[in-house]
C-alpha atoms as a PDB file:
ATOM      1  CA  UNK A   1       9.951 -43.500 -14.770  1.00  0.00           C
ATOM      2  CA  UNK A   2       9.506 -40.065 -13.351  1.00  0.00           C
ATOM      3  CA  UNK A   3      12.119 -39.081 -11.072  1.00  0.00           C
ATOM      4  CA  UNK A   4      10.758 -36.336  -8.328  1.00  0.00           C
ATOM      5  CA  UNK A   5      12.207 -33.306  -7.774  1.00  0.00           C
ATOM      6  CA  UNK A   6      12.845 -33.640  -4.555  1.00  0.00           C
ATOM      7  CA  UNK A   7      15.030 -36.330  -4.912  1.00  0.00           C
ATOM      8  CA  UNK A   8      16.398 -34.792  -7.897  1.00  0.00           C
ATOM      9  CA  UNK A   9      17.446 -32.328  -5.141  1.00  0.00           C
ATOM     10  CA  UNK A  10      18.555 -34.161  -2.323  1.00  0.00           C
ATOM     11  CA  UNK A  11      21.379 -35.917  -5.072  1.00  0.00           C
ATOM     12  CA  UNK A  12      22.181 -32.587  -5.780  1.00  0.00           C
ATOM     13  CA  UNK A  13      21.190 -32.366  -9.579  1.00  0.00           C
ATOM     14  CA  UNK A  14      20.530 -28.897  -8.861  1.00  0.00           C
ATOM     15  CA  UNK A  15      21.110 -28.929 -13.196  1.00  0.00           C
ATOM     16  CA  UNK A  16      17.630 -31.251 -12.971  1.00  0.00           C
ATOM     17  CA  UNK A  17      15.874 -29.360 -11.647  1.00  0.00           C
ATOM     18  CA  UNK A  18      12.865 -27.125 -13.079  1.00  0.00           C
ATOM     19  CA  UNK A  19      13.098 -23.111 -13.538  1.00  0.00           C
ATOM     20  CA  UNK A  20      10.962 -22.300 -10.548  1.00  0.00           C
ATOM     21  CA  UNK A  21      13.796 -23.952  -8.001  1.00  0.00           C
ATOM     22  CA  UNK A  22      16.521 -21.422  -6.765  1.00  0.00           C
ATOM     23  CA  UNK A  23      19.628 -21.054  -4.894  1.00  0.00           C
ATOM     24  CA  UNK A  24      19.898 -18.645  -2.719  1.00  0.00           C
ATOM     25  CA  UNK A  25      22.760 -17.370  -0.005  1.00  0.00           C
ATOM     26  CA  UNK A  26      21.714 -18.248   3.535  1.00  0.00           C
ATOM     27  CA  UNK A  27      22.322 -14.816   5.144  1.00  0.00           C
ATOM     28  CA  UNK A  28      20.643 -15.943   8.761  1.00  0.00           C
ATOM     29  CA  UNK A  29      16.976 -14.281   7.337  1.00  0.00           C
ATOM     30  CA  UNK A  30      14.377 -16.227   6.201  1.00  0.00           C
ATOM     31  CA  UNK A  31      13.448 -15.540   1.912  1.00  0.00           C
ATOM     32  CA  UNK A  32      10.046 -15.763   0.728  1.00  0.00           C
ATOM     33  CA  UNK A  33       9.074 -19.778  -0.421  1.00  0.00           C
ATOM     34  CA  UNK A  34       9.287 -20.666  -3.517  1.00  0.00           C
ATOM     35  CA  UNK A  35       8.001 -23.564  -5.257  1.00  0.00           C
ATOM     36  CA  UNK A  36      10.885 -24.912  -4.056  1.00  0.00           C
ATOM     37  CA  UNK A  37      13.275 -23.202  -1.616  1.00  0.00           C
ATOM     38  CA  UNK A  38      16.650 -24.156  -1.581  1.00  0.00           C
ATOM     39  CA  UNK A  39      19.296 -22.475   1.108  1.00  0.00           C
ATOM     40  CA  UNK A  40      22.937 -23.306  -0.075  1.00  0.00           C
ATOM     41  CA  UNK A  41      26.277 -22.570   1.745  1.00  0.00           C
ATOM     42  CA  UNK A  42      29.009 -23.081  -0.753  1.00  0.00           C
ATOM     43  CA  UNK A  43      32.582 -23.141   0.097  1.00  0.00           C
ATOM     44  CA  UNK A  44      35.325 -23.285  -2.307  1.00  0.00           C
ATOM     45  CA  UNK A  45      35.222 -26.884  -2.221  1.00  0.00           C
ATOM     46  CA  UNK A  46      31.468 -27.278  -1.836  1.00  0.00           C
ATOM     47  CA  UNK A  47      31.855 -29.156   1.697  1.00  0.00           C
ATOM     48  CA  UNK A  48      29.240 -27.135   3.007  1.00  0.00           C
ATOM     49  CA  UNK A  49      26.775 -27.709   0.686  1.00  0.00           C
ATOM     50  CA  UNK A  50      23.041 -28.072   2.085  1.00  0.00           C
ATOM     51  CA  UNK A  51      19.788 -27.526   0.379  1.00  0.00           C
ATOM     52  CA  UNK A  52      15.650 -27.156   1.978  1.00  0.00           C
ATOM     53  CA  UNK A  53      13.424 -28.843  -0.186  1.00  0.00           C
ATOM     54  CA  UNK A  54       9.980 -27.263   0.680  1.00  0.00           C
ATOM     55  CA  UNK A  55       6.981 -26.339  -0.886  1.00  0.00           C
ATOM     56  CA  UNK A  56       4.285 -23.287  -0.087  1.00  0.00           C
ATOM     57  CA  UNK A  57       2.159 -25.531   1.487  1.00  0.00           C
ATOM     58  CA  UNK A  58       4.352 -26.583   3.767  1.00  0.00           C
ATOM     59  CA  UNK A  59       7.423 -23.929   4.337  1.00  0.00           C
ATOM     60  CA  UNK A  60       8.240 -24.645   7.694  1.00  0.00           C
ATOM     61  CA  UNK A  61       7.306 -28.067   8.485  1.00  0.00           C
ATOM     62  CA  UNK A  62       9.023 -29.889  11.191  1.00  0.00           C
ATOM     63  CA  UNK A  63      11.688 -31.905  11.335  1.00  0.00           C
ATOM     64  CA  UNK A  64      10.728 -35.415  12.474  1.00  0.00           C
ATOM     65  CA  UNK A  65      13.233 -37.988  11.829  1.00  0.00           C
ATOM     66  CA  UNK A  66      16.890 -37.568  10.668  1.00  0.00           C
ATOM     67  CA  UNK A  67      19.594 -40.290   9.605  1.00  0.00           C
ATOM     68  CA  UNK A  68      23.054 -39.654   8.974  1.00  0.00           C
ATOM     69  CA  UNK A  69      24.599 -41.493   6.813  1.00  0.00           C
ATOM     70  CA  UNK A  70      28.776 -42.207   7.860  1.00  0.00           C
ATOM     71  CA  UNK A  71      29.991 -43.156   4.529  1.00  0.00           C
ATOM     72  CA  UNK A  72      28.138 -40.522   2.618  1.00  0.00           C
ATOM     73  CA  UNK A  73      28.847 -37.987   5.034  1.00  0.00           C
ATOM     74  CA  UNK A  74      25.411 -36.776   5.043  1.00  0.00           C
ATOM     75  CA  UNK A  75      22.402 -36.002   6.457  1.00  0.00           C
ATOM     76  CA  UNK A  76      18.371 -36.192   5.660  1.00  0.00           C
ATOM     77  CA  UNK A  77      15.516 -34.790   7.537  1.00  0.00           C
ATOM     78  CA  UNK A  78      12.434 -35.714   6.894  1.00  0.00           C
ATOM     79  CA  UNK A  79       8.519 -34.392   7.711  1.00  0.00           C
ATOM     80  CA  UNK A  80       6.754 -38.085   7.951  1.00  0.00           C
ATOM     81  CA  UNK A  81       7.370 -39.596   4.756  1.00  0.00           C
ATOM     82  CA  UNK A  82       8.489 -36.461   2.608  1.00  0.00           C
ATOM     83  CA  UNK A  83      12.356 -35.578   2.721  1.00  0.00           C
ATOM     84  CA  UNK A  84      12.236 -32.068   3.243  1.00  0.00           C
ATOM     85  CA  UNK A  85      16.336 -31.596   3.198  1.00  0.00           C
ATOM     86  CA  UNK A  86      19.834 -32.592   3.063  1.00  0.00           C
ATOM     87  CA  UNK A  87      22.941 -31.459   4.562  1.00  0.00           C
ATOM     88  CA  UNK A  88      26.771 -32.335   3.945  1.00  0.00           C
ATOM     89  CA  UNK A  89      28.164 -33.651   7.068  1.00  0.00           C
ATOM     90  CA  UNK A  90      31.547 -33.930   9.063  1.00  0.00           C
ATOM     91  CA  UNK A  91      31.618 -36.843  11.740  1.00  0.00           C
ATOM     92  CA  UNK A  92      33.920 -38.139  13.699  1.00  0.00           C
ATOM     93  CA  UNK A  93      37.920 -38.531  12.872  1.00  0.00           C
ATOM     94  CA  UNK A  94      39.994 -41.602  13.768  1.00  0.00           C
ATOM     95  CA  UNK A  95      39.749 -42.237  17.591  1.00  0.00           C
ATOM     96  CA  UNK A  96      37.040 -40.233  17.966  1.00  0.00           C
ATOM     97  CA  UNK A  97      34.349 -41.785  15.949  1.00  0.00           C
ATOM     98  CA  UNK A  98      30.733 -40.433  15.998  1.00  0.00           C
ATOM     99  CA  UNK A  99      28.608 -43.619  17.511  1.00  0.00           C
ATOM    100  CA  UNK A 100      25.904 -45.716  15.097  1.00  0.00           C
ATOM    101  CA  UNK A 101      22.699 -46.440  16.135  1.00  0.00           C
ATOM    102  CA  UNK A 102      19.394 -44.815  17.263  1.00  0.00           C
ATOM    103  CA  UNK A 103      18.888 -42.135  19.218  1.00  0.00           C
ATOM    104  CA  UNK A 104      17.519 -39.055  19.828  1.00  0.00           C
ATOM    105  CA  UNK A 105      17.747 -35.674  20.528  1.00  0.00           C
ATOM    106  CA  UNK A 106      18.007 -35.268  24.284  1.00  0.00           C
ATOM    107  CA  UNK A 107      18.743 -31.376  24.898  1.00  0.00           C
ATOM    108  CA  UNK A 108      19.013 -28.348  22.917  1.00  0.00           C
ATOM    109  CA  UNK A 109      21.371 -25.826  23.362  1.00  0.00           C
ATOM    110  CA  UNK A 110      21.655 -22.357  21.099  1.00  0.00           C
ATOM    111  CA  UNK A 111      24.810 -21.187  22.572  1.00  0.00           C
ATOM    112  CA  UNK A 112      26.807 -24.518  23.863  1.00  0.00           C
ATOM    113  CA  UNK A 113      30.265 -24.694  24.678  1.00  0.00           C
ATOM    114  CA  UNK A 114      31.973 -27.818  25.027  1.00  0.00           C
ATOM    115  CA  UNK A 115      33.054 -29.611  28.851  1.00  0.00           C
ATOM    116  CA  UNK A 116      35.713 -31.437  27.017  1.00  0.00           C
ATOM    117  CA  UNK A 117      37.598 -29.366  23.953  1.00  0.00           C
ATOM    118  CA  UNK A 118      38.439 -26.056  25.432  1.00  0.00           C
ATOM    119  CA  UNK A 119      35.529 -24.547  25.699  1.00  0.00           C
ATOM    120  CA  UNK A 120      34.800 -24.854  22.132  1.00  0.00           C
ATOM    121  CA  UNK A 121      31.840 -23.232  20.609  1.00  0.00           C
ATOM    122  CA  UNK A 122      28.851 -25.788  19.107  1.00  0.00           C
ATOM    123  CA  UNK A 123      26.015 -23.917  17.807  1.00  0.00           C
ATOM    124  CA  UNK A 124      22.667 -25.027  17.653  1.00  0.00           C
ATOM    125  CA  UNK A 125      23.351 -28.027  19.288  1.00  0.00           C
ATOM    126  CA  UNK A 126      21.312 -31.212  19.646  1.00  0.00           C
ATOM    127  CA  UNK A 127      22.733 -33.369  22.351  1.00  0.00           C
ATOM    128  CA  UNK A 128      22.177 -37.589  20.731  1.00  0.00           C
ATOM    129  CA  UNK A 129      24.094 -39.016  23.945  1.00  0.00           C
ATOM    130  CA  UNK A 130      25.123 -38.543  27.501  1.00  0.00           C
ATOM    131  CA  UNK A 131      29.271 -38.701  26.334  1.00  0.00           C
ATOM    132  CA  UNK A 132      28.081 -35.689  24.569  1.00  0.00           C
ATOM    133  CA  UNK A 133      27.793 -35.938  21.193  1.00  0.00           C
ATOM    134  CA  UNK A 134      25.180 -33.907  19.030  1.00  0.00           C
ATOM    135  CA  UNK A 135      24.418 -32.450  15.681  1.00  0.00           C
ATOM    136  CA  UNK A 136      25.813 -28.572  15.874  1.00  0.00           C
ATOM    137  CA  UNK A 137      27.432 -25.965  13.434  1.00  0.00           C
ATOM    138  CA  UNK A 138      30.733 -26.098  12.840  1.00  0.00           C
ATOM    139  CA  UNK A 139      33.999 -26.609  10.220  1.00  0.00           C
ATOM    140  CA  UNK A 140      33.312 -29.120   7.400  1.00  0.00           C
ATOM    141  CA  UNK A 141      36.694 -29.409   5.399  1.00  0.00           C
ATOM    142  CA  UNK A 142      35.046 -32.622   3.446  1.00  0.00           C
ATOM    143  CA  UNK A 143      35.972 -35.757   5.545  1.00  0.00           C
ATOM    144  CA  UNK A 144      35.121 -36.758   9.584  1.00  0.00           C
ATOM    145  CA  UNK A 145      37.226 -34.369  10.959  1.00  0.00           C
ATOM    146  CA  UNK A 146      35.273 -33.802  14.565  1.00  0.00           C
ATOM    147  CA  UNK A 147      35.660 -35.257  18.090  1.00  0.00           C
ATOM    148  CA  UNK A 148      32.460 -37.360  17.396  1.00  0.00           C
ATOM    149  CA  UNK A 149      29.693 -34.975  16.685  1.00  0.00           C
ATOM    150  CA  UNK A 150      28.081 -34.839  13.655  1.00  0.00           C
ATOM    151  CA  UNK A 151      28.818 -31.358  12.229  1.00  0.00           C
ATOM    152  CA  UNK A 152      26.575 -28.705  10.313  1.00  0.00           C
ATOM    153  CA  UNK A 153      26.816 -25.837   7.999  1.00  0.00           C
ATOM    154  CA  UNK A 154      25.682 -22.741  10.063  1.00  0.00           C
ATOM    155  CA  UNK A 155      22.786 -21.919   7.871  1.00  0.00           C
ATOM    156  CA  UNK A 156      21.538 -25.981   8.071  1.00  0.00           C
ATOM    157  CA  UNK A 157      22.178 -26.102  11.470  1.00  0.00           C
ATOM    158  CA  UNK A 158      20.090 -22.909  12.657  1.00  0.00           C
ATOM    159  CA  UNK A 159      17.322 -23.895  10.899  1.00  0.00           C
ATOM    160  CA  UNK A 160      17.062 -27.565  11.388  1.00  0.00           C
ATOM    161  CA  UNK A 161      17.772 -26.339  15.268  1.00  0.00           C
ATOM    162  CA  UNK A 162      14.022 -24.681  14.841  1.00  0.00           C
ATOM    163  CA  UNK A 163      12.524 -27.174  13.265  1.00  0.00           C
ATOM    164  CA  UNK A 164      13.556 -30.299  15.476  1.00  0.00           C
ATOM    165  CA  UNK A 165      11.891 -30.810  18.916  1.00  0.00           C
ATOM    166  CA  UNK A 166      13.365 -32.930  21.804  1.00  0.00           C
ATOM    167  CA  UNK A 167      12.821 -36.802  21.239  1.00  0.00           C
ATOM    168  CA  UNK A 168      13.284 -36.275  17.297  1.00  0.00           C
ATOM    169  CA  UNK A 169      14.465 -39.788  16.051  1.00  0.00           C
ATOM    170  CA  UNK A 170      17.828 -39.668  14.976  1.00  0.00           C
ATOM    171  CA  UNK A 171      19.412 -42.599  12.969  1.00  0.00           C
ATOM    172  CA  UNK A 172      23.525 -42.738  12.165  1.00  0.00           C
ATOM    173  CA  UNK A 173      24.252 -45.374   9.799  1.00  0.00           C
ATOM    174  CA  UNK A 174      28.068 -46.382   8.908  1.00  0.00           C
ATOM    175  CA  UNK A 175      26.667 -46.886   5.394  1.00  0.00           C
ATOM    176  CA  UNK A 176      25.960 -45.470   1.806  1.00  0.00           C
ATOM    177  CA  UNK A 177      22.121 -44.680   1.489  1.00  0.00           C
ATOM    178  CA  UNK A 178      20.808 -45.398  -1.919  1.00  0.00           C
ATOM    179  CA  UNK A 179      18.340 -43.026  -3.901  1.00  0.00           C
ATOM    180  CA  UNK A 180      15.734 -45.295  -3.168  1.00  0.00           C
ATOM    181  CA  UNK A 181      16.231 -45.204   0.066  1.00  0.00           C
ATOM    182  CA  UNK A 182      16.588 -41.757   0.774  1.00  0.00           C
ATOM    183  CA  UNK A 183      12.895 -41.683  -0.065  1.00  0.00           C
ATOM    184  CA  UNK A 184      11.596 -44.696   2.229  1.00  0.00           C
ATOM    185  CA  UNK A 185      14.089 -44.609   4.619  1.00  0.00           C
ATOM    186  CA  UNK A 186      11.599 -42.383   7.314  1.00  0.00           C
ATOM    187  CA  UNK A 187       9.132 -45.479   6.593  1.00  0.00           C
ATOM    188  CA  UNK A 188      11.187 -48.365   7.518  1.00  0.00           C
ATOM    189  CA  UNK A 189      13.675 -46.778   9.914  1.00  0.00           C
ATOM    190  CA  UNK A 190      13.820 -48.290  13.501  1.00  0.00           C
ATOM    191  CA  UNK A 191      12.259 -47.415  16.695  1.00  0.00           C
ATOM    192  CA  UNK A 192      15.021 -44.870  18.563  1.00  0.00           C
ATOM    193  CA  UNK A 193      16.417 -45.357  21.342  1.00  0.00           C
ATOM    194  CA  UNK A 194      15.437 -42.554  24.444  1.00  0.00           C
ATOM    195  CA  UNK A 195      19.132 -41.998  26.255  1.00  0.00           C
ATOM    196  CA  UNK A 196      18.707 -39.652  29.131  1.00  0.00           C
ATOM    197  CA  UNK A 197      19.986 -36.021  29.980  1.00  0.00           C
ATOM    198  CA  UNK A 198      23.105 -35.149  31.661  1.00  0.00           C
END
């Protein structure tokens, strides 16, 4: 059975991968597209891991359905049926936990500040509900550590930011996605649920 590259990728057997696929530091500028372009943040403990999977034919395609998985702390964005990247993740901690379900991105703000944590700073925010969690940039020390948002790498964050419009499907799950899934998952995944602005 021929395993693709792509999901070769998204597992993060970056080993697997052929010759023509490279790593490179995300330094807030774009890099010319390779056969496949990866972007990866890495930490000392990897936590902020994230990779693009995209090809010259499509180098910028949209974003047009994400899930998060809980238990996996992670996130996939596909372009229709093609996964097109994968992000490390850091949800929400004990007593704050980041909501299940479907929804979808409401509001996007480049500069937000939280109403509820001290002002805090969320980049590249992508509001999911009206209590006020979104997908943003932010710490990831490698377990849910936020107040119920779904946290980003900077360099993952910025660019899904661009590539996801308002009403972008968004899917949590509380559990593990399988390799298989990972590839069908933007086929079979539920209607999402429209929750208003604030």
């Amino acid at each position: 059975m021929k395993t693709s590259t792509a999901l070769l990728a998204a597992l993060g057997f970056a080993a697997l991968l052929p010759a023509s696929a490279r790593a490179d530091a995300f330094a807030g500028t774009d890099s010319k597209h390779a056969s496949i372009r990866q972007h990866s943040s890495a930490p000392t403990e990897d936590y902020a891991k994230f990779q693009w999977l995209t090809s010259d034919d499509q180098p910028n395609a949209a974003v047009n359905h994400i899930i998060v998985s809980l238990a996996d702390q992670r996130l996939y964005a596909y372009h229709g049926r093609q996964l097109v990247a994968w992000s490390n993740v850091s949800s929400g901690r004990a007593g704050h936990e980041t909501p299940t379900g479907a929804f979808t991105v409401s509001q996007k703000d480049v500069d937000h500040h939280s109403s509820l944590y001290d002002n805090a700073s969320m980049p590249f925010f992508m509001r999911l509900t009206d209590g006020g969690v979104g997908l943003h940039a932010g710490f990831l020390p490698g377990y849910p550590a936020s107040h119920g948002c779904v946290r980003l790498p900077l360099g993952m964050a910025r660019e899904l930011y661009q590539r996801v419009d308002p009403g972008t499907p968004v899917e949590i799950i509380p559990a593990s996605i399988t390799a298989t899934e990972v590839q069908t998952a933007a086929v079979s995944a539920p209607a999402a649920i429209h929750l208003a602005q604030d």
